[in-house]
Protein backbone atom coordinates (compact mmCIF):
# COMPACT_ATOMS: atom_id res chain seq x y z
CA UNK A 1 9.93 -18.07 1.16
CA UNK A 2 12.99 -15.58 0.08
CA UNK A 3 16.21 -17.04 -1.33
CA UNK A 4 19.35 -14.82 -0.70
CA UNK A 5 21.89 -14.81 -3.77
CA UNK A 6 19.50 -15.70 -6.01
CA UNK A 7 21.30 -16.00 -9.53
CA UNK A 8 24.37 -17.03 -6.97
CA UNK A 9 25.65 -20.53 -5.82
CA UNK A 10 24.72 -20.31 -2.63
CA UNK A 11 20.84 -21.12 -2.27
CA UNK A 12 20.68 -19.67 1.36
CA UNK A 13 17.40 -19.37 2.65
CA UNK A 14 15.94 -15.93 4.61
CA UNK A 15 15.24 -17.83 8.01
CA UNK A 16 13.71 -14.90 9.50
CA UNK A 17 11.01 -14.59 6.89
CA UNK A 18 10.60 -18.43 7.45
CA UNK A 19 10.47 -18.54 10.93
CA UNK A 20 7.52 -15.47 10.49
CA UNK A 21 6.07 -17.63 8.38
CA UNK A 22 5.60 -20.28 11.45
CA UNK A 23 5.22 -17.27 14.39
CA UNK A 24 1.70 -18.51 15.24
CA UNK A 25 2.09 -22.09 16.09
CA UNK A 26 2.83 -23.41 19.33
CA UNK A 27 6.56 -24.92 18.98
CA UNK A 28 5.86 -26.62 21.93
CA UNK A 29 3.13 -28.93 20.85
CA UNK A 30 3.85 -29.29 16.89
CA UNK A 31 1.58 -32.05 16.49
CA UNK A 32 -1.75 -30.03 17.13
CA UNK A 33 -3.56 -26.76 15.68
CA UNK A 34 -5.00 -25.80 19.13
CA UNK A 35 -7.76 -22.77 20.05
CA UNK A 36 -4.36 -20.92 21.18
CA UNK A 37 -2.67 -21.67 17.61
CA UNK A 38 -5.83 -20.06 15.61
CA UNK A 39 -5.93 -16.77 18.60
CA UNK A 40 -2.18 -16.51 17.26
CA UNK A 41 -2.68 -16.99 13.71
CA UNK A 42 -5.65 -14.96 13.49
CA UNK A 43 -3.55 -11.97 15.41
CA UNK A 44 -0.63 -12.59 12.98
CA UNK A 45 -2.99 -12.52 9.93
CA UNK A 46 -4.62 -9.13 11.31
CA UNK A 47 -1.27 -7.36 12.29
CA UNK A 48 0.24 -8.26 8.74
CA UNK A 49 -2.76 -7.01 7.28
CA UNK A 50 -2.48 -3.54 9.33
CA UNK A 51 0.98 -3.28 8.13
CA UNK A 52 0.30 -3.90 4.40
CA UNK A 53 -2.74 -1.31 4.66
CA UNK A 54 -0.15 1.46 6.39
CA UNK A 55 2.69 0.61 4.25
CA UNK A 56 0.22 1.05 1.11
CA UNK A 57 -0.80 4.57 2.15
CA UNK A 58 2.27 5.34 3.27
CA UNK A 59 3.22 4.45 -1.15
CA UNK A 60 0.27 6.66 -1.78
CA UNK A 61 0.63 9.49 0.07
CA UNK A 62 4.11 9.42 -1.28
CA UNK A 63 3.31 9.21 -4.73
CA UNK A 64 0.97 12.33 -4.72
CA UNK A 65 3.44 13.71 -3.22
CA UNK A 66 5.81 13.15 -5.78
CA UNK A 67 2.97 13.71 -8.49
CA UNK A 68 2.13 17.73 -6.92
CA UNK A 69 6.11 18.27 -6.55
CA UNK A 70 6.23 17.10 -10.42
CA UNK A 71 3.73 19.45 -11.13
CA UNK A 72 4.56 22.14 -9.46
CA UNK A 73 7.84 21.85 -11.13
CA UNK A 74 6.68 21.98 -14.13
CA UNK A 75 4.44 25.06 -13.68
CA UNK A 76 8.05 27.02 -12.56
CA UNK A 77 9.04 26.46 -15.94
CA UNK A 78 6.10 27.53 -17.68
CA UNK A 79 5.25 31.15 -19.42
CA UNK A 80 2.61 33.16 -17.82
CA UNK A 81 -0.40 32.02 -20.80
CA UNK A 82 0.81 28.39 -20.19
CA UNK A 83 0.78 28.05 -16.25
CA UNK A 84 -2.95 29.90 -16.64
CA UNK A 85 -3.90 27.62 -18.98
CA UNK A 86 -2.46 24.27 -17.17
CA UNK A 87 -3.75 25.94 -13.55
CA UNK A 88 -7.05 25.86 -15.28
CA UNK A 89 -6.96 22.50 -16.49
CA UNK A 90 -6.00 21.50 -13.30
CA UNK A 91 -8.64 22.87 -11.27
CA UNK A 92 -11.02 21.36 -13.76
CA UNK A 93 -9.98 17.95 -13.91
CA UNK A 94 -10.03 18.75 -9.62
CA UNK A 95 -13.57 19.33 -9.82
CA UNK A 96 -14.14 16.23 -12.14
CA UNK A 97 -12.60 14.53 -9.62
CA UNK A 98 -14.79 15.28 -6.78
CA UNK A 99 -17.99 15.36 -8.81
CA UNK A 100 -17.33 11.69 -9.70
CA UNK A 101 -20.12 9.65 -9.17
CA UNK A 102 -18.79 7.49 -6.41
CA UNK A 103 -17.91 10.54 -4.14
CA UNK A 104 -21.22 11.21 -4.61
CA UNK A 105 -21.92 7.88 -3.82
CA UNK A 106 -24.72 7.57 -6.09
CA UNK A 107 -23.83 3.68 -7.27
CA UNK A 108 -23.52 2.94 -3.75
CA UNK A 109 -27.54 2.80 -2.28
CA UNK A 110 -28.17 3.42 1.09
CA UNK A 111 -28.91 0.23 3.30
């Protein structure tokens, strides 16, 4: 549950994220978790899930993003001998990257 104005006097509460909270019940029978209550909640729980796993690549792909744009950056204001040397480093930490074991998936047995 979300309080707005928190550090405020007002202790208001967010009654959209509390009504979400409560999207899977049937308000019309309140006193019973019915088969159609647990089809809803189980839909609710999977489509929150979906949204967390899309908002969370959505962060990611950001962030490398970010992370190559820093980079390159940085390479602009490099000497010649310096970019070489951090392209190289680069592409070598790259390959240590993909050679990792789990790529490889070597931990990982076949089943």
């Amino acid at each position: 549950m979300q309080l707005l104005g928190v550090g405020s006097k007002s202790n208001a509460i967010d009654h959209q994220a509390l009504l979400k909270q409560f999207e899977h019940l049937n308000h019309m029978n309140p006193n019973t978790f019915e088969v159609e209550d647990l089809d809803r909640l189980i839909k609710s729980a999977t489509s929150d899930l979906e949204n967390y796993d899309k908002n969370r690549h959505d962060d990611f792909k950001r962030y490398e993003m970010m992370k190559e744009h820093e980079r390159r950056e940085r390479l602009k204001n490099m000497n010649d001998e310096d970019r070489t040397k951090e392209e190289q480093h680069y592409e070598k930490m790259k390959k240590k990257h993909a050679d990792h074991p789990i790529k490889k998936k070597k931990i990982i047995p076949n089943f």
